[in-house]
C-alpha atoms as a PDB file:
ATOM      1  CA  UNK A   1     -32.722 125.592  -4.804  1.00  0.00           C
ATOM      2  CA  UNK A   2     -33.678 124.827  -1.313  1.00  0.00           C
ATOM      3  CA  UNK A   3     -33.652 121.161  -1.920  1.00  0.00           C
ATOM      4  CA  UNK A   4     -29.656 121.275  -3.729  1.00  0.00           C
ATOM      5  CA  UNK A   5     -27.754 124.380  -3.123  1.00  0.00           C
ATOM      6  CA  UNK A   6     -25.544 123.785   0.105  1.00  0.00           C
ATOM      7  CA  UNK A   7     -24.167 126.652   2.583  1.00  0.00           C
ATOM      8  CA  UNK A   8     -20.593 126.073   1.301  1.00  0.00           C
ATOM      9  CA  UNK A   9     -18.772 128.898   3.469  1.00  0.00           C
ATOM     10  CA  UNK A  10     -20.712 129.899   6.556  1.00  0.00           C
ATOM     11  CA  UNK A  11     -21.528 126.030   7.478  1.00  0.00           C
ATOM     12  CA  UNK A  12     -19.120 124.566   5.153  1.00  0.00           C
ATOM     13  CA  UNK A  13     -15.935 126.248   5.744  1.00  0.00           C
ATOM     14  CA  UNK A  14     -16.408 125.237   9.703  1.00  0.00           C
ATOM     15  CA  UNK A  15     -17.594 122.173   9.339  1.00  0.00           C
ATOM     16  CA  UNK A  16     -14.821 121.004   6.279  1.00  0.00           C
ATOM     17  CA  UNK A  17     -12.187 122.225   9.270  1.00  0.00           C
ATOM     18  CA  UNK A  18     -13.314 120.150  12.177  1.00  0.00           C
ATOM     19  CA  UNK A  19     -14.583 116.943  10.122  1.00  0.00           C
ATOM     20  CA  UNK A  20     -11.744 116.853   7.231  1.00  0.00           C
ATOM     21  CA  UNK A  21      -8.915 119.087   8.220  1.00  0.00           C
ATOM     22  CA  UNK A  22      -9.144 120.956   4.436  1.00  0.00           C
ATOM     23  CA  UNK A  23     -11.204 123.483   2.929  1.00  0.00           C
ATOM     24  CA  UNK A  24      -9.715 123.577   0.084  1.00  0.00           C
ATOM     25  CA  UNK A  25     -12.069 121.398  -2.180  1.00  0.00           C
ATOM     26  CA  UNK A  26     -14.742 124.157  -0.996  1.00  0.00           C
ATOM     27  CA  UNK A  27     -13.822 126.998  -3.050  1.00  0.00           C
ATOM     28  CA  UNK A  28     -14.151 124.864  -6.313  1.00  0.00           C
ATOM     29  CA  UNK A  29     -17.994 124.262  -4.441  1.00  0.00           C
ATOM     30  CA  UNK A  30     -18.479 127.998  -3.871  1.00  0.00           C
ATOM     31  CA  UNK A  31     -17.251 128.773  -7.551  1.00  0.00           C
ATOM     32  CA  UNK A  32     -19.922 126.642  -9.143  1.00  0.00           C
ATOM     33  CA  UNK A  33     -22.506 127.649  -6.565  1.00  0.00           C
ATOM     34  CA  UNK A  34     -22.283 131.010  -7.423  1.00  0.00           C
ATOM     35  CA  UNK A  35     -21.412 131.359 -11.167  1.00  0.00           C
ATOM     36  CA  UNK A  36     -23.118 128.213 -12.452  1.00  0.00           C
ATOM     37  CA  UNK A  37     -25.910 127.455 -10.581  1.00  0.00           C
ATOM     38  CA  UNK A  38     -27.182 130.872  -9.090  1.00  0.00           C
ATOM     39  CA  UNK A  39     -27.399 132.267 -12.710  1.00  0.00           C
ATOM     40  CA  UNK A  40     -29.499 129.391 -13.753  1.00  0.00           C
ATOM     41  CA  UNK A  41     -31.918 129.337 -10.917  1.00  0.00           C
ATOM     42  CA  UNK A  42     -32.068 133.744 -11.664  1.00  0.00           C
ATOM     43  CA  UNK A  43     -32.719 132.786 -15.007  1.00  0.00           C
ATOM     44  CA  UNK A  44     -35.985 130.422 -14.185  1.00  0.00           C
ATOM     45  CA  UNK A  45     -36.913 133.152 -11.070  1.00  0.00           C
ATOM     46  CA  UNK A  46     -36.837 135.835 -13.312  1.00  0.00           C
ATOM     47  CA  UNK A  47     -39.113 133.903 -15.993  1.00  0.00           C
ATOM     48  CA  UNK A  48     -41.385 133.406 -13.089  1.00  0.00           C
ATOM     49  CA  UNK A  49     -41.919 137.032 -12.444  1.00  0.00           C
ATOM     50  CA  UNK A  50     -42.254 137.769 -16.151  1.00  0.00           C
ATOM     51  CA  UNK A  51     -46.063 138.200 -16.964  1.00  0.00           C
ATOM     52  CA  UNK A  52     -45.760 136.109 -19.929  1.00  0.00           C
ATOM     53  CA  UNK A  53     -43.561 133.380 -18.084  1.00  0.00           C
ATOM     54  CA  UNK A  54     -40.617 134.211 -21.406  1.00  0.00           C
ATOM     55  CA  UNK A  55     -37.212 134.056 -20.430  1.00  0.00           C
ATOM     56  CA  UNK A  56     -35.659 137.013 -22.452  1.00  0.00           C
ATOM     57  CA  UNK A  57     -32.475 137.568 -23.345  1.00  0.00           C
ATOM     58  CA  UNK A  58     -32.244 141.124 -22.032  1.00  0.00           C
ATOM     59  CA  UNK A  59     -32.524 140.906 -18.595  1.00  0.00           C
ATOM     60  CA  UNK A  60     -30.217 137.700 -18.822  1.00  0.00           C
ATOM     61  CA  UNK A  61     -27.854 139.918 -19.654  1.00  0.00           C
ATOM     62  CA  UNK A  62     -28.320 142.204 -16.997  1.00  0.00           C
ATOM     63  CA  UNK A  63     -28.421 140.030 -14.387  1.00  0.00           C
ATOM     64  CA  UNK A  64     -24.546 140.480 -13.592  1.00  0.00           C
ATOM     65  CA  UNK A  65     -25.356 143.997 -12.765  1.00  0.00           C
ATOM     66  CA  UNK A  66     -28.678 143.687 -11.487  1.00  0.00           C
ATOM     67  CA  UNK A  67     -27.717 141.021  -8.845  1.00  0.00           C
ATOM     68  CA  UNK A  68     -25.232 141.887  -6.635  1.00  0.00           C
ATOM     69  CA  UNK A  69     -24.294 138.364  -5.703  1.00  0.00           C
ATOM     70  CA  UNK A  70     -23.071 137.385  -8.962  1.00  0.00           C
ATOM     71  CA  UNK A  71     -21.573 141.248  -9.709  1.00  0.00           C
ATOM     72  CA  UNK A  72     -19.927 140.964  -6.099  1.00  0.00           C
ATOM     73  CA  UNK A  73     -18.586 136.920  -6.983  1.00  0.00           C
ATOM     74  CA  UNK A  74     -17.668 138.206 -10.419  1.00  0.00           C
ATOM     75  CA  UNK A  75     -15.563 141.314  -9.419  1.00  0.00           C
ATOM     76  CA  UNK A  76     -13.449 138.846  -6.409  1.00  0.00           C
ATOM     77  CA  UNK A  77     -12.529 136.427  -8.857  1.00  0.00           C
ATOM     78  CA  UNK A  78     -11.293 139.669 -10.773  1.00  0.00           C
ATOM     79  CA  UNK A  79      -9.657 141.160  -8.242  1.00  0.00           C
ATOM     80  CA  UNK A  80      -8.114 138.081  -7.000  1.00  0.00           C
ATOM     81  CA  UNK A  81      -6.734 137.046 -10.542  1.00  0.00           C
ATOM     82  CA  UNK A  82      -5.162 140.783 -11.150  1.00  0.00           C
ATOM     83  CA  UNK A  83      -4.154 140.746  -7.642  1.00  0.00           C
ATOM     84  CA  UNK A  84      -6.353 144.184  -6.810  1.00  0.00           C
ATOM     85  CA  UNK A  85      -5.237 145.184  -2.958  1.00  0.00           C
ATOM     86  CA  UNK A  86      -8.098 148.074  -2.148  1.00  0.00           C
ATOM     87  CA  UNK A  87      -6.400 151.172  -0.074  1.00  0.00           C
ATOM     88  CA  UNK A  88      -6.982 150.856   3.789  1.00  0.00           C
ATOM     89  CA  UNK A  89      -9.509 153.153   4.489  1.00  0.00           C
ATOM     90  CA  UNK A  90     -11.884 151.138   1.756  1.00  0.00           C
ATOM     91  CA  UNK A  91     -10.595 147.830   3.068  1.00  0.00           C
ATOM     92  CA  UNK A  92     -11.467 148.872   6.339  1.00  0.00           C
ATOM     93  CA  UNK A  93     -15.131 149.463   5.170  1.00  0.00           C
ATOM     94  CA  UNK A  94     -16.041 146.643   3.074  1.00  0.00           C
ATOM     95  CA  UNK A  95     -14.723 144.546   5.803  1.00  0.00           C
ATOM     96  CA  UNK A  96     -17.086 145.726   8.039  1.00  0.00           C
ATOM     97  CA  UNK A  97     -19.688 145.820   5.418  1.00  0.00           C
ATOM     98  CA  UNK A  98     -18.985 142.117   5.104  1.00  0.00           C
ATOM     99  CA  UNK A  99     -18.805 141.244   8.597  1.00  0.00           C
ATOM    100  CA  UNK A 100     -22.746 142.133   9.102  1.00  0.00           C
ATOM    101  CA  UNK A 101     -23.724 141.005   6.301  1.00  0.00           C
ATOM    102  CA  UNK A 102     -24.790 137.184   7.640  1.00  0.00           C
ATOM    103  CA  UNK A 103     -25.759 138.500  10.601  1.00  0.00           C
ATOM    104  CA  UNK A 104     -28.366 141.099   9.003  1.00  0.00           C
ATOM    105  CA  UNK A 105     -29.731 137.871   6.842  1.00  0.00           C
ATOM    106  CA  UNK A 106     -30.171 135.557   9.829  1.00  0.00           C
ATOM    107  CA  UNK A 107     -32.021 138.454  11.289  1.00  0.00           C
ATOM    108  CA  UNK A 108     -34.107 138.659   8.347  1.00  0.00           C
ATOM    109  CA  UNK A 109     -34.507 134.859   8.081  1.00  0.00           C
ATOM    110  CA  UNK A 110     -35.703 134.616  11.889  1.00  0.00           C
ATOM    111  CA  UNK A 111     -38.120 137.431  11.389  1.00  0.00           C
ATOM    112  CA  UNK A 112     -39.645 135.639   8.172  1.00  0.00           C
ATOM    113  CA  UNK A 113     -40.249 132.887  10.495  1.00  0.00           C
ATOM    114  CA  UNK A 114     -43.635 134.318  11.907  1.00  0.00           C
ATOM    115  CA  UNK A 115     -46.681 132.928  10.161  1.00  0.00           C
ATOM    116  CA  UNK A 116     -49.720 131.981  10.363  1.00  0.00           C
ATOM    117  CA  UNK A 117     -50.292 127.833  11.638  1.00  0.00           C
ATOM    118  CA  UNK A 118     -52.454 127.932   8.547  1.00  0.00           C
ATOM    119  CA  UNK A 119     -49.386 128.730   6.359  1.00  0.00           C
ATOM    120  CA  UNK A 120     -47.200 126.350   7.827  1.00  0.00           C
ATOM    121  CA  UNK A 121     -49.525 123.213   7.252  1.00  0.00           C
ATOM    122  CA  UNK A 122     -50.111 124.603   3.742  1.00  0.00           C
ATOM    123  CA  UNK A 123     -45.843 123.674   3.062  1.00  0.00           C
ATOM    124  CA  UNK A 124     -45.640 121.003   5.911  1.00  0.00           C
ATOM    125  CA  UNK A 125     -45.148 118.477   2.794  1.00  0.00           C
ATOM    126  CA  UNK A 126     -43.392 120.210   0.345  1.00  0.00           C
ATOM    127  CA  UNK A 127     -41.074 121.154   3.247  1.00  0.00           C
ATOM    128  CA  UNK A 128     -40.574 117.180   4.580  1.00  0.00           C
ATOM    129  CA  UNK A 129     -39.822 116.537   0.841  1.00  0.00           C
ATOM    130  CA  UNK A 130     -37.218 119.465   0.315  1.00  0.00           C
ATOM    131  CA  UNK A 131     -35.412 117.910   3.328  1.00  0.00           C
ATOM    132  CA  UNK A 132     -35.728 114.456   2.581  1.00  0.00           C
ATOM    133  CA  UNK A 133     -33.911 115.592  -0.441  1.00  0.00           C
ATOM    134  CA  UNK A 134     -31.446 117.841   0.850  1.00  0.00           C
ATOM    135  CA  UNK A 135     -29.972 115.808   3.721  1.00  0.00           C
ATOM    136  CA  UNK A 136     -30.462 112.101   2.689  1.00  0.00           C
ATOM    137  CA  UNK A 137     -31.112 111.867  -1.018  1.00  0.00           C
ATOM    138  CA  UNK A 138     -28.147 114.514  -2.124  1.00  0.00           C
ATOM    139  CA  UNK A 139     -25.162 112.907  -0.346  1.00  0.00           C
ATOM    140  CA  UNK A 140     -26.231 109.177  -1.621  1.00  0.00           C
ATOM    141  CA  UNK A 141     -26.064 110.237  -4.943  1.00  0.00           C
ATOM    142  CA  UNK A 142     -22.742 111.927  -4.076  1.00  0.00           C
ATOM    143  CA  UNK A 143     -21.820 108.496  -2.667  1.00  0.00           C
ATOM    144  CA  UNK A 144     -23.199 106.714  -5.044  1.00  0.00           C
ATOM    145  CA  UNK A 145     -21.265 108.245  -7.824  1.00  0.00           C
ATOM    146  CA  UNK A 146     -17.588 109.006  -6.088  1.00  0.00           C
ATOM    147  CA  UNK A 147     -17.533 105.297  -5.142  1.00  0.00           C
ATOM    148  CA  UNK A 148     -19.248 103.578  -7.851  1.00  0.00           C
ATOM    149  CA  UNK A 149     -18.410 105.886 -11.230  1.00  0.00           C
ATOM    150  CA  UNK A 150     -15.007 108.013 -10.112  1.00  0.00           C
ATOM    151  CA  UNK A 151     -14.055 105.484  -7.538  1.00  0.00           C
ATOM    152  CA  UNK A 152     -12.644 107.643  -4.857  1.00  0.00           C
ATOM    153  CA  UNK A 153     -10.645 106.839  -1.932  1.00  0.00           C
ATOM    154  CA  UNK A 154     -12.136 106.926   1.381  1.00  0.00           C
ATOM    155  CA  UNK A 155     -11.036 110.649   2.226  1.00  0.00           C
ATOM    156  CA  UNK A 156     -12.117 111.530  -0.740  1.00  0.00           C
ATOM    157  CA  UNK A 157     -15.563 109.998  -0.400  1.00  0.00           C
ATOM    158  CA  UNK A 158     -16.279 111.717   3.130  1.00  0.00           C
ATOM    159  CA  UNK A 159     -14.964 115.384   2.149  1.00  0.00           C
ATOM    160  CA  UNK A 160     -17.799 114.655  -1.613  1.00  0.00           C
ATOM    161  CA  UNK A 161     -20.521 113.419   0.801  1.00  0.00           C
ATOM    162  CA  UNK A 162     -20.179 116.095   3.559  1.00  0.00           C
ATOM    163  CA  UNK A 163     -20.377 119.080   0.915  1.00  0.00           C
ATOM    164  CA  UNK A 164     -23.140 117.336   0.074  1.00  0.00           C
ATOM    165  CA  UNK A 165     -25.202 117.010   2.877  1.00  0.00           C
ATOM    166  CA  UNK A 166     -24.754 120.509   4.106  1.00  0.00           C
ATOM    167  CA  UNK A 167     -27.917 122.175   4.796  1.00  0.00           C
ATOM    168  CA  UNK A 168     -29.524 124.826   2.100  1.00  0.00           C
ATOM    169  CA  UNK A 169     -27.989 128.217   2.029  1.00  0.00           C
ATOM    170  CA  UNK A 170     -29.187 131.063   3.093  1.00  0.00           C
ATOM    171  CA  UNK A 171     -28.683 132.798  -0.178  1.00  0.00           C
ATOM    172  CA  UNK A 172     -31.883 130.772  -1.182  1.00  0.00           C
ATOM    173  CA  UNK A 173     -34.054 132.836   1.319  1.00  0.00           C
ATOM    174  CA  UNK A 174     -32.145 135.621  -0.140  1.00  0.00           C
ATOM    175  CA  UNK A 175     -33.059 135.404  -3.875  1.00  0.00           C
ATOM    176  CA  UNK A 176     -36.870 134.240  -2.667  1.00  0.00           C
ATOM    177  CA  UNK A 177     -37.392 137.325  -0.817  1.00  0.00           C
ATOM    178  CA  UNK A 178     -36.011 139.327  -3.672  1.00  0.00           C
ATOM    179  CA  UNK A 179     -38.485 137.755  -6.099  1.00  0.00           C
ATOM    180  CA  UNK A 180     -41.087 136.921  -3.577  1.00  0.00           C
ATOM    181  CA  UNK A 181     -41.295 133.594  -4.481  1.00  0.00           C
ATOM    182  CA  UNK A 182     -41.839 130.909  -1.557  1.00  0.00           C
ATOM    183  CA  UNK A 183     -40.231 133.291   0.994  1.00  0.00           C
ATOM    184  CA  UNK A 184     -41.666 131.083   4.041  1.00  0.00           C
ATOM    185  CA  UNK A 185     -40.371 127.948   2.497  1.00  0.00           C
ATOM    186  CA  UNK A 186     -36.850 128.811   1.777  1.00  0.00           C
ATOM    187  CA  UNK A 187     -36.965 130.287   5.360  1.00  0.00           C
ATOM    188  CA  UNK A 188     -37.679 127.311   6.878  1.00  0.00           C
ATOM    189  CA  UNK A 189     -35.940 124.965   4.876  1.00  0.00           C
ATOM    190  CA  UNK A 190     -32.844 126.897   5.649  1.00  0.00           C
ATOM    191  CA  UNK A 191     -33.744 126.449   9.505  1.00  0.00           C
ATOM    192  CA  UNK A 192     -34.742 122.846   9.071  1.00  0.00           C
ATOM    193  CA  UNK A 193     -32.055 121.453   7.315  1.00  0.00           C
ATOM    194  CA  UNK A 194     -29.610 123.234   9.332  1.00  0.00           C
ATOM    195  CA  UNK A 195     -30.705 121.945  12.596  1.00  0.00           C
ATOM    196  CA  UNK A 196     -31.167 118.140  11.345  1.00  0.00           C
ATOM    197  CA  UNK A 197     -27.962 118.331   9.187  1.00  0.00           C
ATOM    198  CA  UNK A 198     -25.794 117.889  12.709  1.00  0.00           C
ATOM    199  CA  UNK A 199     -27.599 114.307  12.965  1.00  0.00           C
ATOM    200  CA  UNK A 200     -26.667 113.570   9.651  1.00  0.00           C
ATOM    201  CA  UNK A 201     -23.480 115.337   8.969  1.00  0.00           C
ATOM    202  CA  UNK A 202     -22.240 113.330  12.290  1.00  0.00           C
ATOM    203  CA  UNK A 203     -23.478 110.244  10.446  1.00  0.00           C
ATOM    204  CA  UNK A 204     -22.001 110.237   7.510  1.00  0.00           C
ATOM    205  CA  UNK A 205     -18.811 111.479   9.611  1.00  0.00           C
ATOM    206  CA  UNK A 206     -18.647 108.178  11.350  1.00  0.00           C
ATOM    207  CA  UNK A 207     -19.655 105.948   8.623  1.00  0.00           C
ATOM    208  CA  UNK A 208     -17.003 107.092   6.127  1.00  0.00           C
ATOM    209  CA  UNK A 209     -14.625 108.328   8.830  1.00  0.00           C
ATOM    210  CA  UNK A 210     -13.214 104.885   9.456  1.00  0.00           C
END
């Protein structure tokens, strides 16, 4: 997850604004993020924590309900499609709910950050690797196939390989805390990718931009 799943909206929706002028294409990014991709990567998290490593049906089921990212995506497309307006007052509160809600995570995230130097050798590599494949493999496959297989124009080429190189999401040190799975990783491959991504988003901004 670290290595593929971009931060579509807090990094994306910015970024899509100042590079391409659209952000458009992003919701189609967020959609699949969210109802495609996080189930899947539940699904093999959730087999992890089983003591018999079985995925079972059962709590595949459940995971709508059990995860609130998923039950929360689920319910906006809902309300979106029926056209559900809330009443003021409960507006009022879920927009403040929502407001702190990436500020409470980077809080979390920095605080993660504290380990041992022990630790941190221990997923030096793995960590290189996850951002090797994040920020330069990723977006040359996206190039790779736009121009060589779908044959996009050059607009459409930058806005693919942008989404693409974003950095990793911090809903992947969200779901690793919740199953305690590689918690330190996902922290810092959020933070690493992020930083470096300005290199390479600029890049790939110049190269295609022409």
């Amino acid at each position: 997850m670290s290595a593929g799943y971009v931060n579509s909206a807090n990094l994306g929706i910015p970024i899509a604004m100042q590079v391409l002028g659209d952000v458009s294409f992003l919701v189609e990014v967020v959609l699949l993020q969210v109802l495609v991709v996080t189930p899947i990567i539940l699904i093999a998290l959730d087999r992890h924590n089983d003591a018999d490593g079985r995925i079972r049906p059962r709590r595949i089921a459940t995971l709508p309900i059990r995860n609130p990212v998923i039950l929360g995506s689920v319910l906006g497309v809902v309300a979106s499609a029926v056209g559900f307006d809330p009443p003021g007052v409960v507006h009022t509160s879920l927009s403040l709910l929502s407001d702190a809600a990436v500020p409470a995570a980077l809080i979390a995230l920095g605080a993660s950050l504290h380990r041992e130097d022990a630790f941190v050798e221990r997923v030096r590599l793995e960590l290189s690797v996850i951002t090797v494949l994040k920020l330069v493999v990723q977006p040359l496959v996206a190039y790779s196939i736009g121009a060589f297989v779908l044959h996009l124009s050059q607009p459409q080429l930058l806005a693919v390989v942008v989404c693409a190189g974003l950095p990793t999401a911090q809903n992947t040190f969200i779901f690793a805390q919740e199953y305690a799975a590689g918690e330190a990783l996902a922290s810092r491959a959020v933070l690493v990718t992020t930083t470096l991504s300005l290199a390479t988003l600029a890049g790939a901004a110049a190269l295609l931009g022409r």
